[in-house]
PDB file of N, CA and C in Angstrom:
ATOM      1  N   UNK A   1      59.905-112.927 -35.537  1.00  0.00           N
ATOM      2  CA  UNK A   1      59.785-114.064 -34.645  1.00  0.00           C
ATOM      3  C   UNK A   1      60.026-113.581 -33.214  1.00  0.00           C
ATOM      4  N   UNK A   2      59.213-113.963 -32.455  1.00  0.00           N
ATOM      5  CA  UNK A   2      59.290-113.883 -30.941  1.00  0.00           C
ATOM      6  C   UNK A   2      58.984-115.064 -30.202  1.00  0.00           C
ATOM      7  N   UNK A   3      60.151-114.821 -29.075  1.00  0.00           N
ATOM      8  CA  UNK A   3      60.263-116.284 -28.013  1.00  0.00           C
ATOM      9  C   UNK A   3      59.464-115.801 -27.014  1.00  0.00           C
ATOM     10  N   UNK A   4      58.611-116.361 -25.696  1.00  0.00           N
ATOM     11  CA  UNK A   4      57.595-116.234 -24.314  1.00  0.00           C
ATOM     12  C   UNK A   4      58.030-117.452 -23.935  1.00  0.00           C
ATOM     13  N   UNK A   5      58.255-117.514 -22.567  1.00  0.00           N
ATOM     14  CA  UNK A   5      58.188-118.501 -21.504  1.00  0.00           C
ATOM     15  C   UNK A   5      56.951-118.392 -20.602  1.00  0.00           C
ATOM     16  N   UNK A   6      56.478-119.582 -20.407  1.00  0.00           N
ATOM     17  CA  UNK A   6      55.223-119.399 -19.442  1.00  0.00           C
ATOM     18  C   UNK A   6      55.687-119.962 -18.259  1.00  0.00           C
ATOM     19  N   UNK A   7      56.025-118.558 -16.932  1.00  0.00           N
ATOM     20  CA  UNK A   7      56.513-118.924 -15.654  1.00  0.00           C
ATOM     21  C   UNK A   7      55.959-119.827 -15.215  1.00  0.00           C
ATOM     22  N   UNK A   8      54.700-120.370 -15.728  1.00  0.00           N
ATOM     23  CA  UNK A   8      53.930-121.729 -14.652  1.00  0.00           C
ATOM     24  C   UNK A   8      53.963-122.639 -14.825  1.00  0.00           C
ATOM     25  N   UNK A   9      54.670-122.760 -16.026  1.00  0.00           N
ATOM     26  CA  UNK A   9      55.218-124.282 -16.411  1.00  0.00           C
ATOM     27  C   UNK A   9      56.786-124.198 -16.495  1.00  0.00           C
ATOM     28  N   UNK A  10      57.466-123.519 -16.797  1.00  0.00           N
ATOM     29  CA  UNK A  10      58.964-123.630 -16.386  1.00  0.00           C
ATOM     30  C   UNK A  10      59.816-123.978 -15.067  1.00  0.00           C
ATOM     31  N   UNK A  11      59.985-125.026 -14.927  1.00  0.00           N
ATOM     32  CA  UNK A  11      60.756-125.812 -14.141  1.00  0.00           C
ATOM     33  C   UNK A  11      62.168-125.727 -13.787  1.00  0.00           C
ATOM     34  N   UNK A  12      63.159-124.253 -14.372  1.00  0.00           N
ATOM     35  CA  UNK A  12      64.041-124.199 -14.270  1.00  0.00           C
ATOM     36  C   UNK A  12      65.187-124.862 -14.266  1.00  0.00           C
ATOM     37  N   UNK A  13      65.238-125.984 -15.238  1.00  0.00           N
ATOM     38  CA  UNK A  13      65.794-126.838 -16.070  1.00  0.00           C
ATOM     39  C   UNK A  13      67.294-125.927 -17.169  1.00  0.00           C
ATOM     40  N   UNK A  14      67.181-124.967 -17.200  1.00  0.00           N
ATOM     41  CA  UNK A  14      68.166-124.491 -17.836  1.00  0.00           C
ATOM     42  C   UNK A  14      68.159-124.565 -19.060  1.00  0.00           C
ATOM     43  N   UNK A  15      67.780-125.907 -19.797  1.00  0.00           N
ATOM     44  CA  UNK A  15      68.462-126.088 -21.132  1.00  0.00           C
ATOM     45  C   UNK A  15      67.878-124.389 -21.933  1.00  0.00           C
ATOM     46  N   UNK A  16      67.142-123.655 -21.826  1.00  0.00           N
ATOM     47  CA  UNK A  16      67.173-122.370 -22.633  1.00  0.00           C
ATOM     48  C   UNK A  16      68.432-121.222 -22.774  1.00  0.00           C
ATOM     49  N   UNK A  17      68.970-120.747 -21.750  1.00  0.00           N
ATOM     50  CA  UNK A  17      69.355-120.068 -21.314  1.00  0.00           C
ATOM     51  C   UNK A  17      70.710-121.029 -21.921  1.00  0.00           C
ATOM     52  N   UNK A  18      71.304-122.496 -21.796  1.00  0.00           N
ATOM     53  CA  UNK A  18      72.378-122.672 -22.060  1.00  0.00           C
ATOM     54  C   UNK A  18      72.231-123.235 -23.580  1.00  0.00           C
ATOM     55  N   UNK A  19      71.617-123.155 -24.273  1.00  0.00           N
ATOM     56  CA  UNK A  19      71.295-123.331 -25.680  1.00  0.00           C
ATOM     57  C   UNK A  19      71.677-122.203 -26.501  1.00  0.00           C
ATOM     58  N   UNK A  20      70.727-121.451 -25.921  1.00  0.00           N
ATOM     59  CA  UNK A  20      70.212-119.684 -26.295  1.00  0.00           C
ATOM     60  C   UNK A  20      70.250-118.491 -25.617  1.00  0.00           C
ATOM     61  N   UNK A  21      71.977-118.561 -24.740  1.00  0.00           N
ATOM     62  CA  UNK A  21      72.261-117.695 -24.115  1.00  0.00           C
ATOM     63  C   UNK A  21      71.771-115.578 -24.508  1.00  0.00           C
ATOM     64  N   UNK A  22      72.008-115.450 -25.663  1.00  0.00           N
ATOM     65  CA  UNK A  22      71.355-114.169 -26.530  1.00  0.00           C
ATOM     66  C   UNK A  22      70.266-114.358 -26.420  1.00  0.00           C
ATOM     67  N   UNK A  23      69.359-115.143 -26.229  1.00  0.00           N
ATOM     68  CA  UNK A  23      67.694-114.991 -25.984  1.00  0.00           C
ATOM     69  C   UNK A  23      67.137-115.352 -24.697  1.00  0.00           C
ATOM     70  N   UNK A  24      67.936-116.102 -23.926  1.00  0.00           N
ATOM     71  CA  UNK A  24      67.240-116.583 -22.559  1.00  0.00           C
ATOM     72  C   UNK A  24      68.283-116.427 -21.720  1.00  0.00           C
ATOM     73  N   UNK A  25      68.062-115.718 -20.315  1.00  0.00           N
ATOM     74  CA  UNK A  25      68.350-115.645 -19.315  1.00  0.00           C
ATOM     75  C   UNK A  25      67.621-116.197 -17.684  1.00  0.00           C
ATOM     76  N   UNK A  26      68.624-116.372 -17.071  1.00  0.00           N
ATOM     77  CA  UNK A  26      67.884-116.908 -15.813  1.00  0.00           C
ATOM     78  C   UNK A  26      67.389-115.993 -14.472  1.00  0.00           C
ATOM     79  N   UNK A  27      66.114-115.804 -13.660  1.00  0.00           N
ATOM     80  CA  UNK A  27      66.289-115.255 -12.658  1.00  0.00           C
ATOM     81  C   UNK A  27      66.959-115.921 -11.432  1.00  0.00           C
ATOM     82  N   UNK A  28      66.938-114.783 -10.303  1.00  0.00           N
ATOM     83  CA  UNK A  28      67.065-115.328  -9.610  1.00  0.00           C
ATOM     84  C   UNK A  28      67.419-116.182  -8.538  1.00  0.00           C
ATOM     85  N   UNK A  29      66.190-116.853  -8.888  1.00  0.00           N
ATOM     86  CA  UNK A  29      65.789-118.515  -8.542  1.00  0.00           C
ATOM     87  C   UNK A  29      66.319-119.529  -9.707  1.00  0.00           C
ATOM     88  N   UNK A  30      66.681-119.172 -10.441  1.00  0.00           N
ATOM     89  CA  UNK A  30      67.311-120.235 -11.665  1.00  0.00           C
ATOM     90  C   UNK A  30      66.294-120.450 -12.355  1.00  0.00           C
ATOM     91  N   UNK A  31      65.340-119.711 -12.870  1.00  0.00           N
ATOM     92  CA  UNK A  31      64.095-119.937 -13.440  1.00  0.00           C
ATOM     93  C   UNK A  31      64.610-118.962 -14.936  1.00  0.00           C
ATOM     94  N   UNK A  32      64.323-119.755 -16.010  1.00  0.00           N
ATOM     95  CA  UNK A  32      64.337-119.427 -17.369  1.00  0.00           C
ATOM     96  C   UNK A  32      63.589-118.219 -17.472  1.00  0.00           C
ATOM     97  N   UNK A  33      64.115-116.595 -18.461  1.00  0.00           N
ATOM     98  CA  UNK A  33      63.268-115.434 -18.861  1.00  0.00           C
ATOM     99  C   UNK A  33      63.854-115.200 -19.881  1.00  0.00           C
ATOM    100  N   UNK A  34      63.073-114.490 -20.596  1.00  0.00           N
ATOM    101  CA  UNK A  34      63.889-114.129 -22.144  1.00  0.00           C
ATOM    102  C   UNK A  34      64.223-112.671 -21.713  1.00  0.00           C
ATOM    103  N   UNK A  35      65.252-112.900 -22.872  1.00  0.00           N
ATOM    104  CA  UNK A  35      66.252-111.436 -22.898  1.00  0.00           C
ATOM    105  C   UNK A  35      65.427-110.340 -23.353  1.00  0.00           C
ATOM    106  N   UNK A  36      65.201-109.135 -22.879  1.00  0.00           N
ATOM    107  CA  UNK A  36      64.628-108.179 -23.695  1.00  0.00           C
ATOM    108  C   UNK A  36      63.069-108.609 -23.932  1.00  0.00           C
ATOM    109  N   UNK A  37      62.642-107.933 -25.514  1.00  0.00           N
ATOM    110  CA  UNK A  37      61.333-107.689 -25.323  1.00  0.00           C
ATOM    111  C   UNK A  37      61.020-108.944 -26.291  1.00  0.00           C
ATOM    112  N   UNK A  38      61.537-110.067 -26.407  1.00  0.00           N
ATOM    113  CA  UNK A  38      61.753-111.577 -26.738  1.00  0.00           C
ATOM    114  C   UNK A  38      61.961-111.548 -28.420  1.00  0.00           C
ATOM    115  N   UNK A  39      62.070-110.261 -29.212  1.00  0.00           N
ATOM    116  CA  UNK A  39      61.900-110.488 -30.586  1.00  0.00           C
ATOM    117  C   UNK A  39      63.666-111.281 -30.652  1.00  0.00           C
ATOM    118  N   UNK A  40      63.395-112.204 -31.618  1.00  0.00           N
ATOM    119  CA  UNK A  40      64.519-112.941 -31.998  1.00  0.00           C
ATOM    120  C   UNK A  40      65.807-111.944 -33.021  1.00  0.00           C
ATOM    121  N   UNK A  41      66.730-111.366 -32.708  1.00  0.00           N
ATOM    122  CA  UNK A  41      67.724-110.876 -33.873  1.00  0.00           C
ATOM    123  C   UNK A  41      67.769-112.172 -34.753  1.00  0.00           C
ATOM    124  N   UNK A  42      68.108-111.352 -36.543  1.00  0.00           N
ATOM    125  CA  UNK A  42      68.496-112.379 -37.362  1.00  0.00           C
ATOM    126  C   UNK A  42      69.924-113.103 -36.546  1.00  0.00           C
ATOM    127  N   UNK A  43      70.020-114.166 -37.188  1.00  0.00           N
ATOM    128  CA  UNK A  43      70.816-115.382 -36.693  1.00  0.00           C
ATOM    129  C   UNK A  43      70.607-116.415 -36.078  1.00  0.00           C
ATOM    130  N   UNK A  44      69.873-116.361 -35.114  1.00  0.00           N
ATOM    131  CA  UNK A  44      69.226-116.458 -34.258  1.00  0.00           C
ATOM    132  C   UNK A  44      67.959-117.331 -33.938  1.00  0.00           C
ATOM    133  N   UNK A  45      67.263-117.211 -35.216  1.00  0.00           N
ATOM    134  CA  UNK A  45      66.189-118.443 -35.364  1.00  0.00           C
ATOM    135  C   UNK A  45      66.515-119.835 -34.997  1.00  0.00           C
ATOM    136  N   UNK A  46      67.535-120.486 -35.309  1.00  0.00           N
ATOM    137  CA  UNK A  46      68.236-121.576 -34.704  1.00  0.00           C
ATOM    138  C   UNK A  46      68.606-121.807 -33.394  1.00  0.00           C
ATOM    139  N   UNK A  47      68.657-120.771 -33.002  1.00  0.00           N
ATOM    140  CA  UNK A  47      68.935-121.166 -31.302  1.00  0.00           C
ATOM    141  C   UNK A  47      67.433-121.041 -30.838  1.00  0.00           C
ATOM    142  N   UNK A  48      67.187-120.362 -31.340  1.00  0.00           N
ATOM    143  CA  UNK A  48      65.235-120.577 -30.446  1.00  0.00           C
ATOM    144  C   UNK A  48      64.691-121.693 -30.576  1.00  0.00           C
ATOM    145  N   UNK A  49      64.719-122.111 -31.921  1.00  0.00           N
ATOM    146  CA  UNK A  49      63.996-123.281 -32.874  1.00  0.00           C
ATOM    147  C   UNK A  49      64.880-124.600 -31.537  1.00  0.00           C
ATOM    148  N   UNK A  50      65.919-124.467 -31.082  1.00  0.00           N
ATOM    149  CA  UNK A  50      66.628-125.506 -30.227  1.00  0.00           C
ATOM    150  C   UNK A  50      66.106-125.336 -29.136  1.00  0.00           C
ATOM    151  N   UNK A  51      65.829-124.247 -28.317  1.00  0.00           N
ATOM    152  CA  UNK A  51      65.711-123.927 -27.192  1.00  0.00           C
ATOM    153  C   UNK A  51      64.117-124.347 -26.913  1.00  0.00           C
ATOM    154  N   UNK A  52      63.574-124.045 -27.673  1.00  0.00           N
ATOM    155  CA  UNK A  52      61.951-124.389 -27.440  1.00  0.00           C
ATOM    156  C   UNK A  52      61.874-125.894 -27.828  1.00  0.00           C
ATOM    157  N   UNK A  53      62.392-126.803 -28.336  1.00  0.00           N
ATOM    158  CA  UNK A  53      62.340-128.292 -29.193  1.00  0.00           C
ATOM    159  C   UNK A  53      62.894-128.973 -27.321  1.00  0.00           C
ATOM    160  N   UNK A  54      63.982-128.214 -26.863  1.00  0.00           N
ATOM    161  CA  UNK A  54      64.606-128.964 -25.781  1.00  0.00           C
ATOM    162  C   UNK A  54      63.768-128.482 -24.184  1.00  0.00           C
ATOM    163  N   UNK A  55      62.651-127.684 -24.224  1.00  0.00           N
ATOM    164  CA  UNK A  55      62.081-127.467 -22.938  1.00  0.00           C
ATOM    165  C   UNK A  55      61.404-129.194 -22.656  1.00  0.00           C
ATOM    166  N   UNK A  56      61.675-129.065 -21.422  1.00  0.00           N
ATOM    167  CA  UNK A  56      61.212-130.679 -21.111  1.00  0.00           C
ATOM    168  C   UNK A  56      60.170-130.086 -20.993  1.00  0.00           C
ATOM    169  N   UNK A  57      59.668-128.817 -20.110  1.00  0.00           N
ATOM    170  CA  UNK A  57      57.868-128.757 -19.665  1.00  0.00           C
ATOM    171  C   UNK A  57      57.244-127.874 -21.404  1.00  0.00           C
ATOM    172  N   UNK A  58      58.209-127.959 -21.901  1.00  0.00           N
ATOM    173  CA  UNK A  58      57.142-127.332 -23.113  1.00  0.00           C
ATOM    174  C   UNK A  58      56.827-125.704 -22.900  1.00  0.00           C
ATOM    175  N   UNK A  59      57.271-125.043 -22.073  1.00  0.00           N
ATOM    176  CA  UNK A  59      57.368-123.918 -21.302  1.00  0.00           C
ATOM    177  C   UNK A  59      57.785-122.423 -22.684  1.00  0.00           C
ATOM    178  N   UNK A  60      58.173-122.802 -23.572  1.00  0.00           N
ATOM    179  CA  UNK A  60      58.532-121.298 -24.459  1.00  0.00           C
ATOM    180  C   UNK A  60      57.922-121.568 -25.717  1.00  0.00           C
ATOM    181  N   UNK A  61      57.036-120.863 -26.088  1.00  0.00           N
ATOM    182  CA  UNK A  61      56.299-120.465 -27.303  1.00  0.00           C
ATOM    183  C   UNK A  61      57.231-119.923 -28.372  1.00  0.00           C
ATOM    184  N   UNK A  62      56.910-120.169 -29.811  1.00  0.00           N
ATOM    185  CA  UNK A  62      57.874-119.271 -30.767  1.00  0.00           C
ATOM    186  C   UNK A  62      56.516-118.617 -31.378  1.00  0.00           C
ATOM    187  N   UNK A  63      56.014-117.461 -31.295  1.00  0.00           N
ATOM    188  CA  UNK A  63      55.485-116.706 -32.049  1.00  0.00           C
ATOM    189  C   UNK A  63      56.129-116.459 -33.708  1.00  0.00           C
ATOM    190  N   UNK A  64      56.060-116.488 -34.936  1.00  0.00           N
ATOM    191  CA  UNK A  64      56.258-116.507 -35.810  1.00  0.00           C
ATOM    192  C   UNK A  64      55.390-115.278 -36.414  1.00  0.00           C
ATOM    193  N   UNK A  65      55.862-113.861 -36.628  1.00  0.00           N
ATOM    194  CA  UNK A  65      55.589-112.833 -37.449  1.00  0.00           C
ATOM    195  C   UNK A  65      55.064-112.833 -38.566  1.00  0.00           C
ATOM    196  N   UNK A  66      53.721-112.610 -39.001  1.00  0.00           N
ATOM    197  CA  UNK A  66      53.440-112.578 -40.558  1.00  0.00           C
ATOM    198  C   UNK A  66      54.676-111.159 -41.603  1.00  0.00           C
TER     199      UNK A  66
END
């Protein structure tokens, strides 16, 4: 599983970064980025699965690994 934010719709709203501190970080400008190269560590599926459900602009994708 992998998390993406799309900078052109992220509004820097926070709720990622304070959901899913281990997967999202902020620049900056207070603008939402994922940690690293976005693959999710086990545990972890739950805070993404929150973090992407709570973007108001809809802004982070969950890629799901076959």
């Amino acid at each position: 599983m992998k998390v993406h934010i799309d900078p052109g719709r992220c509004q820097g709203h926070g709720r990622c970064y304070t959901l899913a501190p281990g997967l999202f970080g902020e620049d900056e400008e207070g603008y939402g980025q994922v940690v690293g190269d976005g693959v999710v560590p086990p545990g972890e599926e739950q805070a993404a699965r929150l973090a992407v459900a709570n973007c108001p602009e809809l802004a982070i994708e969950l890629q799901e690994e076959a």
